[in-house]
N, C-alpha and C. Protein backbone atom coordinates (compact mmCIF):
# COMPACT_ATOMS: atom_id res chain seq x y z
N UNK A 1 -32.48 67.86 42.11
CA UNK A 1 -32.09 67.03 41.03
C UNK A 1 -30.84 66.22 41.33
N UNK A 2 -29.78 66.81 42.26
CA UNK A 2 -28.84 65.72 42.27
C UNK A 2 -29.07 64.62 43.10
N UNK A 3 -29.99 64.81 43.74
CA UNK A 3 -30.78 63.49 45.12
C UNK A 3 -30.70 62.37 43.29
N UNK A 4 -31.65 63.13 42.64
CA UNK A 4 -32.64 61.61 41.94
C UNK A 4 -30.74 61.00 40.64
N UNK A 5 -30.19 62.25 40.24
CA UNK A 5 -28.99 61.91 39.42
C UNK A 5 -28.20 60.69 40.18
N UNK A 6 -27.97 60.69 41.38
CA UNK A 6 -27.30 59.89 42.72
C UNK A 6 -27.61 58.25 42.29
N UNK A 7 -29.05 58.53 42.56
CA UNK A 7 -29.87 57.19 42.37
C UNK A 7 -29.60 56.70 40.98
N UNK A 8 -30.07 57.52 40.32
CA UNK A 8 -29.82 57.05 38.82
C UNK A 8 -28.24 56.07 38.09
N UNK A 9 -27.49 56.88 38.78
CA UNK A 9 -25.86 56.79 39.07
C UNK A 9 -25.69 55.16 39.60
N UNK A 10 -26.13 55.05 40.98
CA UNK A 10 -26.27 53.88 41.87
C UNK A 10 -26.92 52.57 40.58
N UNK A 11 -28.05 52.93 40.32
CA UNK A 11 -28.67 51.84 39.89
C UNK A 11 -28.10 51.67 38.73
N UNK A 12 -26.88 52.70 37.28
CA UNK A 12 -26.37 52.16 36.25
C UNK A 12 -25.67 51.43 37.22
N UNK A 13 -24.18 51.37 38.06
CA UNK A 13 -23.85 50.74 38.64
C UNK A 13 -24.58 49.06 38.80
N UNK A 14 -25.07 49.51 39.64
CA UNK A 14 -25.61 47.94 40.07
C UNK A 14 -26.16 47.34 39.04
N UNK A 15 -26.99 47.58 37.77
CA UNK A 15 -27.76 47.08 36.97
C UNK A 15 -26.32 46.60 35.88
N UNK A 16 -24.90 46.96 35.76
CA UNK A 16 -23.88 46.48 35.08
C UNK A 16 -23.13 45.39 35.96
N UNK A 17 -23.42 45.07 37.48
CA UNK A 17 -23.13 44.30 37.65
C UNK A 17 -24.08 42.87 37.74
N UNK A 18 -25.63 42.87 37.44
CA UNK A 18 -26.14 42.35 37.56
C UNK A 18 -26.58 41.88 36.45
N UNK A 19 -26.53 40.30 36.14
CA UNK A 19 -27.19 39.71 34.79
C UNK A 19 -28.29 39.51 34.67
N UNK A 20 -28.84 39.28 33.79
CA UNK A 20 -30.03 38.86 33.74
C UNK A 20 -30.96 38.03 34.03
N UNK A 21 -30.11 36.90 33.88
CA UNK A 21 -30.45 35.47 34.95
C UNK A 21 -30.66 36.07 36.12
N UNK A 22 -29.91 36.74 37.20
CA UNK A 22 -29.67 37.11 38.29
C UNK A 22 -30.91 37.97 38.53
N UNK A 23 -30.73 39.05 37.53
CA UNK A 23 -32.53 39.78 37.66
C UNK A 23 -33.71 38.52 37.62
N UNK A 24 -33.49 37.53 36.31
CA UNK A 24 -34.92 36.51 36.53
C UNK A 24 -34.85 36.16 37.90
N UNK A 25 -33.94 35.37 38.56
CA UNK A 25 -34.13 35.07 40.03
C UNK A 25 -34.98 35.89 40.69
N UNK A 26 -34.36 37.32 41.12
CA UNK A 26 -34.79 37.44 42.03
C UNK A 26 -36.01 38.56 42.11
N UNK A 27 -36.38 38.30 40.34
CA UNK A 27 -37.63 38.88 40.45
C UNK A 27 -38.55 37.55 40.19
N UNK A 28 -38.54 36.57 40.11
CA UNK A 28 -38.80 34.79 40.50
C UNK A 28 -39.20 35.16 41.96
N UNK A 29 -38.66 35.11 43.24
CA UNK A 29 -38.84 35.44 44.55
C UNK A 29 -40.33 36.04 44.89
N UNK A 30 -40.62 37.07 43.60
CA UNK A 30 -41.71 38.03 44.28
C UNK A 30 -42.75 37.59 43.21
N UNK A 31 -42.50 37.20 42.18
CA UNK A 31 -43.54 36.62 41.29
C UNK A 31 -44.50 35.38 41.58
N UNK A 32 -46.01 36.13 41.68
CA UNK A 32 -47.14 34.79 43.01
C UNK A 32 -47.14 33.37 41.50
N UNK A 33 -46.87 34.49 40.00
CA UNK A 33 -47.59 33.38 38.80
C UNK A 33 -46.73 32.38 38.28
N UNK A 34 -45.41 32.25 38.09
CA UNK A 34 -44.69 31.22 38.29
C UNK A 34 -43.57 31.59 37.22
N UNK A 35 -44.43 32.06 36.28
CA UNK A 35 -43.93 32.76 34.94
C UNK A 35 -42.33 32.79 34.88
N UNK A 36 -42.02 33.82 35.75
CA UNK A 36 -40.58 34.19 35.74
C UNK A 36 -39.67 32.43 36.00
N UNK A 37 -40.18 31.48 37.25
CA UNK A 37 -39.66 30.40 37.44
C UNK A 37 -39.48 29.62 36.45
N UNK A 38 -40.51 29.66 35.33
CA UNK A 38 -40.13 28.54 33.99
C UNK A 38 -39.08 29.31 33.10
N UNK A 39 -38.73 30.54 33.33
CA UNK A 39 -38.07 31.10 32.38
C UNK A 39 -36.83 30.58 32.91
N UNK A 40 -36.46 30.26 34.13
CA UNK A 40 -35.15 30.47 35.04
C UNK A 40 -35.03 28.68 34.26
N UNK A 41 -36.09 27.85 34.74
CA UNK A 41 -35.94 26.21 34.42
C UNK A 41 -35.96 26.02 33.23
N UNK A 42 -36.37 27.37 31.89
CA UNK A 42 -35.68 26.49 30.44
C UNK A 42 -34.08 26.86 30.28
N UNK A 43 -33.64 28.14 31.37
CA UNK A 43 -32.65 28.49 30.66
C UNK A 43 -31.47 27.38 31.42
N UNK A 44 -32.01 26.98 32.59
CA UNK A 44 -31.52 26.02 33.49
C UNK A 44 -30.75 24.26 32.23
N UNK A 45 -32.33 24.58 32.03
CA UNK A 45 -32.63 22.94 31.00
C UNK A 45 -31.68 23.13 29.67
N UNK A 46 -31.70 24.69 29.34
CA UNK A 46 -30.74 24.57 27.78
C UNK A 46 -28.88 24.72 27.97
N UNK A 47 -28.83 24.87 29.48
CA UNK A 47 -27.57 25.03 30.10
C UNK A 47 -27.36 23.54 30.13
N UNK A 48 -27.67 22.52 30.49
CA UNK A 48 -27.73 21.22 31.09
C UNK A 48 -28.16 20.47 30.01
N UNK A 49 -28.92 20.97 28.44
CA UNK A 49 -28.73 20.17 27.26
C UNK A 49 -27.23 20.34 26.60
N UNK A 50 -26.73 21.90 26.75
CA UNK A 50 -25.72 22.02 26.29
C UNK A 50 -24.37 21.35 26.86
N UNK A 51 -24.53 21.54 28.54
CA UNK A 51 -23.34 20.44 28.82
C UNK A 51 -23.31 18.93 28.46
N UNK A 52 -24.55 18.30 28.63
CA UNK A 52 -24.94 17.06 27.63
C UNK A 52 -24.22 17.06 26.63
N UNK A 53 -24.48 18.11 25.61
CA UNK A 53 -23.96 17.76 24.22
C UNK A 53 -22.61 17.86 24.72
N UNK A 54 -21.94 18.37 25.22
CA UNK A 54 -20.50 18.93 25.16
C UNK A 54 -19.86 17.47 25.93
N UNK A 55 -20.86 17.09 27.02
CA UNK A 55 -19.86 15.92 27.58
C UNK A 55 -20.14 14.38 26.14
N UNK A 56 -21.11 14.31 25.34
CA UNK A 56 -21.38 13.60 24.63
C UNK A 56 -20.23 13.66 23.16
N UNK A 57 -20.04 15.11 23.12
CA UNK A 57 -18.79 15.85 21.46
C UNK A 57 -17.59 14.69 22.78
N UNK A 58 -17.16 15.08 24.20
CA UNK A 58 -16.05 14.63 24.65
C UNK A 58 -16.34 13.30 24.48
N UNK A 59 -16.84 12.39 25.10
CA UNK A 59 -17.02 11.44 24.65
C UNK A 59 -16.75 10.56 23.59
N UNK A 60 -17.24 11.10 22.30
CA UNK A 60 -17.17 10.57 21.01
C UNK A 60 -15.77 10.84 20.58
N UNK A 61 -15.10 12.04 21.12
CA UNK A 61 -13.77 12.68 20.81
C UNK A 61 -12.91 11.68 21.05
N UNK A 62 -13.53 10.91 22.72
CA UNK A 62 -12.56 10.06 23.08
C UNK A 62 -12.66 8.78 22.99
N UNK A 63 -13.49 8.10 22.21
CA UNK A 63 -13.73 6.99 21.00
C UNK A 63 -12.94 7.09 19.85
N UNK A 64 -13.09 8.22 19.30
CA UNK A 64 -12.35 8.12 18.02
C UNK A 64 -10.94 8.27 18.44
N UNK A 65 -10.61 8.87 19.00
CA UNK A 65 -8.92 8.94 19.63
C UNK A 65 -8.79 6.79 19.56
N UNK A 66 -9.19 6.22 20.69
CA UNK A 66 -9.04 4.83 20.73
C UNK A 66 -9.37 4.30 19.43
N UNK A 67 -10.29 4.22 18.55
CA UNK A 67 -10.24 3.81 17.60
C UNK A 67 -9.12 4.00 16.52
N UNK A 68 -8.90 5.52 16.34
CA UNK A 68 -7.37 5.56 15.97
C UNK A 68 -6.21 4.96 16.36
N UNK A 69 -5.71 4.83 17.48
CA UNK A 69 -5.08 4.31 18.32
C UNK A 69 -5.11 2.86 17.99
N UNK A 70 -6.26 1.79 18.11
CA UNK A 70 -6.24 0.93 17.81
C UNK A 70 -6.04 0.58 15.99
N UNK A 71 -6.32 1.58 15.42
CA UNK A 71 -5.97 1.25 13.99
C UNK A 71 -4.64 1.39 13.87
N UNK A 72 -3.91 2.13 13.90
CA UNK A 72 -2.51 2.34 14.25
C UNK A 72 -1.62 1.62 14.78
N UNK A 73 -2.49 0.76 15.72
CA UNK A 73 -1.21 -0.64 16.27
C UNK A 73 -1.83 -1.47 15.41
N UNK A 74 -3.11 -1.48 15.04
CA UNK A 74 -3.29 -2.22 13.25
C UNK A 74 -2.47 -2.41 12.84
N UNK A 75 -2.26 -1.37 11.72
CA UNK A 75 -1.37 -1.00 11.16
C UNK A 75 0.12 -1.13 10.74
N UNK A 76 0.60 -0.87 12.22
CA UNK A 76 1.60 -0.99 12.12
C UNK A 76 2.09 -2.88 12.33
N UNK A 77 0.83 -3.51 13.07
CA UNK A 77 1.00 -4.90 12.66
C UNK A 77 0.98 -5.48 11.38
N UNK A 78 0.19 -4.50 10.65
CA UNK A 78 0.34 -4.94 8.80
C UNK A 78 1.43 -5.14 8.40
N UNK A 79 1.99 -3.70 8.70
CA UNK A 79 2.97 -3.56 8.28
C UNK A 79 4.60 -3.93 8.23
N UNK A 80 4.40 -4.92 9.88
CA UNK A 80 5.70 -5.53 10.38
C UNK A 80 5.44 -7.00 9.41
N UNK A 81 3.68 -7.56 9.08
CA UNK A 81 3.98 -8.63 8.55
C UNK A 81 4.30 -8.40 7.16
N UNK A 82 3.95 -7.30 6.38
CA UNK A 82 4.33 -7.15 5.18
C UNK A 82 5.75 -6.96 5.55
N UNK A 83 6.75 -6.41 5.97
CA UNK A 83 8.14 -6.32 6.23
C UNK A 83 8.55 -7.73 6.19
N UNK A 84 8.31 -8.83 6.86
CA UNK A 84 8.46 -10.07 7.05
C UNK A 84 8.37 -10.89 5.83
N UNK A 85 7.19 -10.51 5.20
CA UNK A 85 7.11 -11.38 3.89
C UNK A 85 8.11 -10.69 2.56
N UNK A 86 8.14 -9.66 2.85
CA UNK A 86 9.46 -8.73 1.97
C UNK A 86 10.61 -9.49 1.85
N UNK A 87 10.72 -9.59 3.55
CA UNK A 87 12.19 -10.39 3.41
C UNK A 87 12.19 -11.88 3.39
N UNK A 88 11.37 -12.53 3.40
CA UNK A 88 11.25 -13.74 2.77
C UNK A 88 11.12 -14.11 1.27
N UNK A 89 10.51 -13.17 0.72
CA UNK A 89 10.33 -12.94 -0.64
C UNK A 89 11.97 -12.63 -0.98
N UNK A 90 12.81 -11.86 -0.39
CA UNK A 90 14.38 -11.01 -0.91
C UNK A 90 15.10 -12.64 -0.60
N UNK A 91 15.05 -13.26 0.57
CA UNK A 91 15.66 -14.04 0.44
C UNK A 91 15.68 -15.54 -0.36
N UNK A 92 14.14 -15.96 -0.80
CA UNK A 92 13.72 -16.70 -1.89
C UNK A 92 14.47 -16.36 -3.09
N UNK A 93 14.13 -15.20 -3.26
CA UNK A 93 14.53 -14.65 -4.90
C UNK A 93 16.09 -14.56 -4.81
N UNK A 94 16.90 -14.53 -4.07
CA UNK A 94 18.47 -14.38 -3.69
C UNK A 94 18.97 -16.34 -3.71
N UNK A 95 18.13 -16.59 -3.45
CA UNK A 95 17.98 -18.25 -3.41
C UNK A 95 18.20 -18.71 -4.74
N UNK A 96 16.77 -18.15 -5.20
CA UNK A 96 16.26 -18.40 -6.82
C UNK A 96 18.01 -17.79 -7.65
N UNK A 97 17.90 -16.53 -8.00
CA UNK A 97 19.49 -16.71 -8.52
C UNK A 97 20.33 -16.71 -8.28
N UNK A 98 21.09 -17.72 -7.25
CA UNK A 98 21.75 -18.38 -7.13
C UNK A 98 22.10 -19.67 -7.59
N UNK A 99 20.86 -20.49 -7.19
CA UNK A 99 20.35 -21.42 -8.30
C UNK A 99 20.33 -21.84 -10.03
N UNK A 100 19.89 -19.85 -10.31
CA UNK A 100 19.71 -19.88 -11.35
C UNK A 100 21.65 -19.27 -12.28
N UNK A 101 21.94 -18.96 -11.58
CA UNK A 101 23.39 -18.53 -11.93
C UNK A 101 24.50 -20.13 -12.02
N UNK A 102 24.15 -20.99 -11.04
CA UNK A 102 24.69 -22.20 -10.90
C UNK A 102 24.22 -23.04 -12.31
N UNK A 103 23.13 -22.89 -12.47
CA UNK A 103 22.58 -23.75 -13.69
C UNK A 103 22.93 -23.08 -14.95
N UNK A 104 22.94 -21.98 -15.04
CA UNK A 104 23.10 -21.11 -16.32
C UNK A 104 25.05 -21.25 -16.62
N UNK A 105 25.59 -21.04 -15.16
CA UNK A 105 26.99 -21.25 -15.27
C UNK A 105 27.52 -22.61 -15.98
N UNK A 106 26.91 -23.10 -15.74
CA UNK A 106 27.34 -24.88 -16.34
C UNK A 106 26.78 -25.27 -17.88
N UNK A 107 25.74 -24.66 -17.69
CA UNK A 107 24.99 -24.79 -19.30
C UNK A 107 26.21 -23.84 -20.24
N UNK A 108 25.94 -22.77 -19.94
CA UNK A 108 27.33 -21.65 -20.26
C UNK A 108 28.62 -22.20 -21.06
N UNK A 109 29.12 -22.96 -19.53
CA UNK A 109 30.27 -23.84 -19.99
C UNK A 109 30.14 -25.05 -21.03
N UNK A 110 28.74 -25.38 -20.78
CA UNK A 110 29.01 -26.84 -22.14
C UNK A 110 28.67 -26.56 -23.37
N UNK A 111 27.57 -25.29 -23.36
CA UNK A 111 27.60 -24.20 -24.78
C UNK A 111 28.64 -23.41 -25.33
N UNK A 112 29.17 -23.15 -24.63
CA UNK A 112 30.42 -22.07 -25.00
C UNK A 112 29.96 -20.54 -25.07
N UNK A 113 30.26 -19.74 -26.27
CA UNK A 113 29.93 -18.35 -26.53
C UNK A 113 28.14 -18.39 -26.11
N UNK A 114 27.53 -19.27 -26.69
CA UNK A 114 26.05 -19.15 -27.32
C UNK A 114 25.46 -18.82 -25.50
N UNK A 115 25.92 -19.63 -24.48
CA UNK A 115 25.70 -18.76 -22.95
C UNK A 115 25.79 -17.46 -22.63
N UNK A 116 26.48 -17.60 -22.93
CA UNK A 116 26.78 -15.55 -22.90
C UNK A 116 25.46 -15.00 -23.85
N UNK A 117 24.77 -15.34 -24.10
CA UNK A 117 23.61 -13.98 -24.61
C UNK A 117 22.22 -14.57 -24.42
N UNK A 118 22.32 -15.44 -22.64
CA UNK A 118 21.17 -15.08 -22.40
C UNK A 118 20.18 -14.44 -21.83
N UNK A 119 19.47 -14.28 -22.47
CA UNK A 119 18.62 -12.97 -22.32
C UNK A 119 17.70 -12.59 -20.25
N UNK A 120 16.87 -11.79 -20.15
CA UNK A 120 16.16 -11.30 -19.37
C UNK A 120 15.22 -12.54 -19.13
N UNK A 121 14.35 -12.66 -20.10
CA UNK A 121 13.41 -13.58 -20.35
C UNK A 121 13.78 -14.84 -19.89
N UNK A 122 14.79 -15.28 -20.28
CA UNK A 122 15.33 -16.67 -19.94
C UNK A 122 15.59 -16.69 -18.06
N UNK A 123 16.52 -16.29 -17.52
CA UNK A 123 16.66 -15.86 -16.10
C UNK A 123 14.83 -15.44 -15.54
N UNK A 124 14.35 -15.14 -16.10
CA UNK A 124 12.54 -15.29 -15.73
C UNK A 124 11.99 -16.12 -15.71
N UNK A 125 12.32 -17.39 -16.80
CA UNK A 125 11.63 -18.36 -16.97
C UNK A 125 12.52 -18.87 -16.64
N UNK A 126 13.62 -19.67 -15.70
CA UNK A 126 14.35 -20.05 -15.11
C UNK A 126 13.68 -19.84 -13.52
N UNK A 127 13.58 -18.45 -12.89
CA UNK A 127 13.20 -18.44 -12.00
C UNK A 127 11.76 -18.68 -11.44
N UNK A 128 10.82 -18.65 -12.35
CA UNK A 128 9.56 -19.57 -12.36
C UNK A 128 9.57 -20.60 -12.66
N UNK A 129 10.18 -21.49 -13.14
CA UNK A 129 10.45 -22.98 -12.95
C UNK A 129 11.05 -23.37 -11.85
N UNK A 130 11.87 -22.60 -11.06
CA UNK A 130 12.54 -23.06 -9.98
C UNK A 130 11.93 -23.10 -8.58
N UNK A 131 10.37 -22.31 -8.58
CA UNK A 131 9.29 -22.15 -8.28
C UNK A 131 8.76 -23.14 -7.27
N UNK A 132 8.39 -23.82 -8.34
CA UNK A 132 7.32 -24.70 -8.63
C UNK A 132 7.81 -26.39 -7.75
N UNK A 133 9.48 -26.62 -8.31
CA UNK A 133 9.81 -28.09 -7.35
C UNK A 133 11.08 -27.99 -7.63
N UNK A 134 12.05 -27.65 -6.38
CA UNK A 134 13.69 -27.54 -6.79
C UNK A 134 14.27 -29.01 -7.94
N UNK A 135 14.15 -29.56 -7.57
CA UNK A 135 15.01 -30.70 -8.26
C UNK A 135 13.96 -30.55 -10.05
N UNK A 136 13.23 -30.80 -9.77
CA UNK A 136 12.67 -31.09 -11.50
C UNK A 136 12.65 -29.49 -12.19
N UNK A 137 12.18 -28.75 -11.35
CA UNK A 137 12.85 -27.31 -11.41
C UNK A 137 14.19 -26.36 -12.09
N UNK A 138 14.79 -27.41 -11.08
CA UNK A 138 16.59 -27.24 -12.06
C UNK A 138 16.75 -27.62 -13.12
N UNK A 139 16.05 -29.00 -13.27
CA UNK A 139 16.31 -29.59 -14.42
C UNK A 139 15.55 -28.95 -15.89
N UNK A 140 14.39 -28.90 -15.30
CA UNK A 140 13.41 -27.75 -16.63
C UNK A 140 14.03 -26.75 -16.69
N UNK A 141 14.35 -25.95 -15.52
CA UNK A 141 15.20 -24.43 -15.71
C UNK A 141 16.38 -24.86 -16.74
N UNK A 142 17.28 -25.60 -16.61
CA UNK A 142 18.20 -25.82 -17.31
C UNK A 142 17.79 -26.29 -18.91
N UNK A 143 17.19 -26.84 -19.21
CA UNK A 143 16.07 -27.07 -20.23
C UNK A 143 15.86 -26.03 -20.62
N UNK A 144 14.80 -25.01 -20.17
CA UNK A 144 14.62 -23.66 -20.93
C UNK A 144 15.54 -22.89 -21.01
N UNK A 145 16.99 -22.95 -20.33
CA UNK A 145 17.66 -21.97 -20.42
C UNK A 145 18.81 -22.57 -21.75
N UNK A 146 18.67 -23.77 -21.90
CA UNK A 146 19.44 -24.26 -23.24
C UNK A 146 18.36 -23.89 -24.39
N UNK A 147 16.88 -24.29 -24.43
CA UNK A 147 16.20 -23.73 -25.82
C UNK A 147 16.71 -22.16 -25.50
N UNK A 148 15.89 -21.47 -25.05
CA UNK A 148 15.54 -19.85 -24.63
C UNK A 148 17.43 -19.08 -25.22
N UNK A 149 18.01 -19.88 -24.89
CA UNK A 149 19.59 -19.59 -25.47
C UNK A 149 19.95 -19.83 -26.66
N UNK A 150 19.22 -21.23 -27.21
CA UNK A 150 19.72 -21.82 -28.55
C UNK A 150 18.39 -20.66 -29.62
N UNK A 151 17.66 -20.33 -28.82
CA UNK A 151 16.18 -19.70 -29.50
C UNK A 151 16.86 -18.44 -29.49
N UNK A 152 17.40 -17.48 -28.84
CA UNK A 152 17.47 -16.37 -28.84
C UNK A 152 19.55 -16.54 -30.08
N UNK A 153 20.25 -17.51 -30.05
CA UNK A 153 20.70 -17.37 -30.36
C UNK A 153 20.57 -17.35 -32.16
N UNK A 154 19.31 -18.69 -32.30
CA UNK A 154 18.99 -18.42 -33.87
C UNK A 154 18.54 -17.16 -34.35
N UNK A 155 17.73 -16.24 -33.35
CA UNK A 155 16.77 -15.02 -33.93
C UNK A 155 18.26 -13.91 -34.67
N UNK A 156 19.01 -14.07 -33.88
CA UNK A 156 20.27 -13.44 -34.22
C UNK A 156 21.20 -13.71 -35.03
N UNK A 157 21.52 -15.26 -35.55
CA UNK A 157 22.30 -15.74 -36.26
C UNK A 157 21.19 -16.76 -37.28
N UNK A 158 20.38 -16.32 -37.14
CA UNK A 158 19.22 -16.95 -38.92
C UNK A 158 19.50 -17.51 -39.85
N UNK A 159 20.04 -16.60 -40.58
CA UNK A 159 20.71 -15.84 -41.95
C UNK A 159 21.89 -17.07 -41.93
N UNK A 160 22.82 -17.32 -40.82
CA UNK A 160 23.70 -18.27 -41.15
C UNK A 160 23.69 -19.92 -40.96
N UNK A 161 22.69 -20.01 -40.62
CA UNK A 161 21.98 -21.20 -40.64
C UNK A 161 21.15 -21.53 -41.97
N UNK A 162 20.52 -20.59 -42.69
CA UNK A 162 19.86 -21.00 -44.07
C UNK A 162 21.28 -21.16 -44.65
N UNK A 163 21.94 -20.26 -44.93
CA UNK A 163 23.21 -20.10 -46.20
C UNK A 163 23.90 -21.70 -45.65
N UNK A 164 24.33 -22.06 -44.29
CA UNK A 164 24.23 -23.32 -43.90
C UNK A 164 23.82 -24.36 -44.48
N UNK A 165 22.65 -24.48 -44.22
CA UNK A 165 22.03 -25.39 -45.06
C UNK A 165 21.88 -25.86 -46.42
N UNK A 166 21.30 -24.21 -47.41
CA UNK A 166 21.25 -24.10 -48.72
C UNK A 166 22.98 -24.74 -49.33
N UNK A 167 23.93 -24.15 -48.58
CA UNK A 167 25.15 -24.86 -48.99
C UNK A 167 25.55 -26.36 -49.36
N UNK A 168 25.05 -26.93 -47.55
CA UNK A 168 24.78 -28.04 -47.73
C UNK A 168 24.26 -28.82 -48.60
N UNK A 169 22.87 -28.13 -48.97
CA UNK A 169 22.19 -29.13 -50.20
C UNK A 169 22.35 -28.60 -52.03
N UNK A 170 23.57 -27.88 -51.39
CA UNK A 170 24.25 -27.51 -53.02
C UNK A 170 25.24 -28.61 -53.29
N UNK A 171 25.39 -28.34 -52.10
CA UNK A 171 26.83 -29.60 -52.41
C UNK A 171 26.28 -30.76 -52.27
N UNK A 172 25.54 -31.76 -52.01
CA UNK A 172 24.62 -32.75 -52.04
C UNK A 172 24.21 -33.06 -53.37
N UNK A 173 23.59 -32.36 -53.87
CA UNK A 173 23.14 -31.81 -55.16
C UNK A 173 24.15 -31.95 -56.35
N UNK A 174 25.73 -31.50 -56.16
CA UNK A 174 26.64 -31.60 -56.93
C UNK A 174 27.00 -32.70 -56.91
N UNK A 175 27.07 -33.31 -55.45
CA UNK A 175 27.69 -34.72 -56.08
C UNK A 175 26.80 -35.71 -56.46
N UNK A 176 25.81 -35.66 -55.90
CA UNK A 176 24.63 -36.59 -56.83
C UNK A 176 24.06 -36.68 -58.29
N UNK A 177 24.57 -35.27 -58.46
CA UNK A 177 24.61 -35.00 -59.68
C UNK A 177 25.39 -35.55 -60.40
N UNK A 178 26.80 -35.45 -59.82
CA UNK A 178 27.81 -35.98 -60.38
C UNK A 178 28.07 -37.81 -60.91
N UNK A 179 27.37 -38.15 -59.62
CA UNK A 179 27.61 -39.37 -59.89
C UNK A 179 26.88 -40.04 -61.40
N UNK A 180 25.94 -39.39 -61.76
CA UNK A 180 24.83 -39.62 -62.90
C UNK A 180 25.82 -39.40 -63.96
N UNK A 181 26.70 -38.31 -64.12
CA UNK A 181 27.21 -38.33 -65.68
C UNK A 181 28.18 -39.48 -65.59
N UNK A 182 29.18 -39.89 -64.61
CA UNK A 182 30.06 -40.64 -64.88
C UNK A 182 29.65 -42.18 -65.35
């Protein structure tokens, strides 16, 4: 019994170093029917679909990398021209009130107090008129910024403009009146 244990011993050995592929081979060698050989050429063929796929996943891996890549210097070309138009836009609008501070300053001065309270709105519609054609621009800006001033100054002082008036045509009233009895 220890002759056949020996053998037994030998062949776990060897049969743990030997795969299975390695058994199809080289029992392929002695096989007259072919059998064992197509088994060796699908496992051959699904080895060689699988590196296919794997060099095809690399491939595509390394498409989309460049495509990223190229979106990204996209991108960042967007983004240098949006930077560009930012600051053309900062320096327009730095333009615009300047403009609009020069025109408002002078109107200011030939109004007196009633400059001082003009509004948000007005400096808006100042700077969209100034837009459109500097010279006729200034001149409309300055235009809306005398109504838009004289407008925002009535909404606030109303009340003393009727009593104003009603006064006025009291006293109108009295002396026309007057003149009738004498």
């Amino acid at each position: 019994m220890g002759f056949f244990k020996k053998i037994g011993a030998g062949i776990k050995k060897v049969s743990k170093k030997i795969s299975f592929n390695n058994a199809i081979k080289l029992a392929s060698s002695f096989d007259p029917t072919g059998i064992s050989r197509g088994l060796i050429d699908s496992v051959e063929a699904k080895k060689a679909e699988k590196k296919a796929i794997e060099e095809q996943n690399r491939a595509q891996a390394e498409y989309d990398k460049q495509i990223a890549e190229n979106n990204a210097i996209e991108a960042e070309k967007q983004k240098q021209l949006i930077r560009e138009a930012m600051d053309k836009a900062e320096y327009s609008r730095q333009v615009q009130a300047l403009n609009t501070q020069a025109v408002g300053g002078k109107i200011g001065l030939a109004i007196g107090s009633i400059g001082g309270q003009i509004t948000q709105n007005v400096v808006e519609t100042a700077t969209e008129n100034i837009n459109k054609d500097l010279q006729t621009g200034l001149a409309k800006a300055g235009a809306n910024i005398a109504n838009q001033t004289f407008n925002e100054w009535l909404k606030i002082h109303w009340w003393k403009v009727l009593l104003a008036v009603l006064g006025l045509g009291l006293v109108l009233r009295l002396m026309l009146r007057g003149d009738k009895r004498r």
